[in-house]
Protein backbone atom coordinates (compact mmCIF):
# COMPACT_ATOMS: atom_id res chain seq x y z
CA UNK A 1 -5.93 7.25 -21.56
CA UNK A 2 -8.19 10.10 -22.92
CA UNK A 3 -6.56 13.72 -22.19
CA UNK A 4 -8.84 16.09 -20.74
CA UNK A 5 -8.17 20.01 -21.37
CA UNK A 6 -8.45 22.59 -18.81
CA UNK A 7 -11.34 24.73 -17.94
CA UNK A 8 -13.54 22.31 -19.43
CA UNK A 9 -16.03 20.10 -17.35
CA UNK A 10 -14.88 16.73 -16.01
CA UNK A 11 -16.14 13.64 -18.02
CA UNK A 12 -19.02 11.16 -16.14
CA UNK A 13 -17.08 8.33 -14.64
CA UNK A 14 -17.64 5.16 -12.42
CA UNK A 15 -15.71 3.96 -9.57
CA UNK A 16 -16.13 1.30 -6.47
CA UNK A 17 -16.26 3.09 -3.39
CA UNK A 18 -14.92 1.14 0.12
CA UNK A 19 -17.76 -0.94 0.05
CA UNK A 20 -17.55 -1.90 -3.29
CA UNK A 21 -20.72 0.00 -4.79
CA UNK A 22 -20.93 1.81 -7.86
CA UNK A 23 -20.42 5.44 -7.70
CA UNK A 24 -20.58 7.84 -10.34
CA UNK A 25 -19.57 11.79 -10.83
CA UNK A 26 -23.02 12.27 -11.92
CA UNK A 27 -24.47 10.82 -8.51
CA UNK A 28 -23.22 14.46 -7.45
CA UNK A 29 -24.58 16.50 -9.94
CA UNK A 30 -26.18 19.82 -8.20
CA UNK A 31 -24.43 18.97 -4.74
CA UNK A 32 -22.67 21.59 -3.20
CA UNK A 33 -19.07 20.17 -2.91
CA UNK A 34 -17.22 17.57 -3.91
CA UNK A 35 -14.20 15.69 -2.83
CA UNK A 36 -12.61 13.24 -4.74
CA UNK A 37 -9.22 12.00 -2.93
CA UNK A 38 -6.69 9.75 -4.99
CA UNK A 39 -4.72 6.70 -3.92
CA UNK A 40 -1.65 6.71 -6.06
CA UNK A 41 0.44 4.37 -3.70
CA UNK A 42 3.69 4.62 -2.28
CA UNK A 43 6.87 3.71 -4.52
């Protein structure tokens, strides 16, 4: 996995949302707020 350093901007990426449609960061570009909410599971 790529490192990414601090204070820097975040790297364009691609996910599936719920519905299973592409969504990129850079759909957001220019919006006021973002929130982007990670699953990690439960051990």
């Amino acid at each position: 996995m790529t490192q990414i350093s601090l204070n820097t901007p975040a790297p364009d990426f691609t996910l599936q949302d719920f519905k299973g449609e592409s969504v990129s960061l850079s759909d957001f570009h220019g919006k006021a707020h973002i929130l982007l909410v990670f699953n990690r599971g439960f051990a």
